[in-house]
Protein backbone atom coordinates (compact mmCIF):
# COMPACT_ATOMS: atom_id res chain seq x y z
CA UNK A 1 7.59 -3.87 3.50
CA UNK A 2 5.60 -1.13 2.00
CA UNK A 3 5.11 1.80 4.30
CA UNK A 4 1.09 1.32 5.84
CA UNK A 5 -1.48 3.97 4.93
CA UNK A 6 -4.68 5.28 6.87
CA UNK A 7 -7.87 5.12 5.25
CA UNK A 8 -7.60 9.22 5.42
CA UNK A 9 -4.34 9.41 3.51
CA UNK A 10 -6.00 6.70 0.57
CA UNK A 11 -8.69 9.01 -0.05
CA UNK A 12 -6.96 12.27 0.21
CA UNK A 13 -4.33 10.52 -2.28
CA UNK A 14 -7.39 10.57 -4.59
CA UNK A 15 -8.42 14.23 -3.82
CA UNK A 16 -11.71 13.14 -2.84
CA UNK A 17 -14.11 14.53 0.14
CA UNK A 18 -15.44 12.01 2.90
CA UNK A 19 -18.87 12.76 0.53
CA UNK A 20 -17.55 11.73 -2.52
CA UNK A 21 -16.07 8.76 -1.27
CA UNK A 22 -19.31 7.83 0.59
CA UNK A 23 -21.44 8.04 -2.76
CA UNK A 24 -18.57 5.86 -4.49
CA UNK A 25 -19.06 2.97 -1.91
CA UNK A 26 -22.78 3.69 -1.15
CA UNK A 27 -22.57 4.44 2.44
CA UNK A 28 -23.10 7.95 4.56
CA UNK A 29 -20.48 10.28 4.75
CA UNK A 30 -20.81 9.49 8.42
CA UNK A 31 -19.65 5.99 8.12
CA UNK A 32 -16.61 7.23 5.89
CA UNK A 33 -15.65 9.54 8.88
CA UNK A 34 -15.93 7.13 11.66
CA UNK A 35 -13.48 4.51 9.75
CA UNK A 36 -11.06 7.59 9.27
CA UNK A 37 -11.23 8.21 12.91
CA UNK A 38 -10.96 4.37 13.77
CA UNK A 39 -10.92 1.51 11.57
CA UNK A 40 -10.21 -1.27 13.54
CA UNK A 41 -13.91 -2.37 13.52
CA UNK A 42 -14.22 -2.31 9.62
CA UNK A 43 -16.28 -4.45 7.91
CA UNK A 44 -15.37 -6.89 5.66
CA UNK A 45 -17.23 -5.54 2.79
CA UNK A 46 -16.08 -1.92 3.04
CA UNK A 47 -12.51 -2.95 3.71
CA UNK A 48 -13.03 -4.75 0.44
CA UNK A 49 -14.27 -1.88 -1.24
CA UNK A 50 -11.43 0.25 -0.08
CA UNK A 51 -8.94 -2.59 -1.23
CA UNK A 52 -10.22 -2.65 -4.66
CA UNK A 53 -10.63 1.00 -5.45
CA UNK A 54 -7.61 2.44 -3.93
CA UNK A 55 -5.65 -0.94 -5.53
CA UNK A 56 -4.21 -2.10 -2.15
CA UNK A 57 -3.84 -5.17 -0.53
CA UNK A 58 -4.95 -5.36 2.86
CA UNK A 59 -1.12 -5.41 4.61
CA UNK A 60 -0.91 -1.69 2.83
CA UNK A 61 -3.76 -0.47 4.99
CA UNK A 62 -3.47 0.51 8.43
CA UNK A 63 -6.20 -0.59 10.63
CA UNK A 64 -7.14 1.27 14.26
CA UNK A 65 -7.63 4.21 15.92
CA UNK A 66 -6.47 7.75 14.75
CA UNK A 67 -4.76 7.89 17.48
CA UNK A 68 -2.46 4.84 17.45
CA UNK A 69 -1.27 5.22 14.23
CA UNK A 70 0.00 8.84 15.49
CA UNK A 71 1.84 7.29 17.54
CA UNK A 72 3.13 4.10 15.51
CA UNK A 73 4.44 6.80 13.45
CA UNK A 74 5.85 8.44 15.80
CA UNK A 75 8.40 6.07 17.12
C-alpha cells in the first residue's frame, strides 16, 4: 500500500500557498487551512477536487486531525 499523504504535504508537493490553492478550487484560503489542520470533516466536493488535481485516489489521502496523523506516523 502506498504510503498516505496529508492534504498539507499534496499541496506543498506542488509548491503552492494555502492562497493559491484556494483560488484553484474556488474556496477561501481559510477553508484550505482548516482541512490542513483537520480533514476528517471534508466535503465530498472538495475531497473530489483534491483527488483530481493532485491525481490521487482517495486511499492515498489521509483524512483527520493534524494531530493524529503525527502520531500515526509516529509509531
Amino acid at each position: 500500500m502506498a504510503e498516505a499523504w496529508t492534504l498539507k504535504e499534496l499541496r506543498e508537493s506542488k509548491k503552492m500557498t494555502q492562497a493559491e490553492l484556494a483560488e484553484q478550487f474556488s474556496v477561501s484560503s481559510r477553508t484550505i487551512q482548516n482541512m490542513e489542520e483537520d480533514s476528517g470533516n471534508i466535503k465530498n466536493q472538495l475531497l473530489k477536487k483534491y483527488l483530481l488535481f493532485f491525481d490521487k485516489d482517495y486511499n492515498d489521502i489521509f483524512l483527520g486531525k493534524k494531530y493524529e496523523n503525527f502520531v500515526r506516523k509516529a509509531s
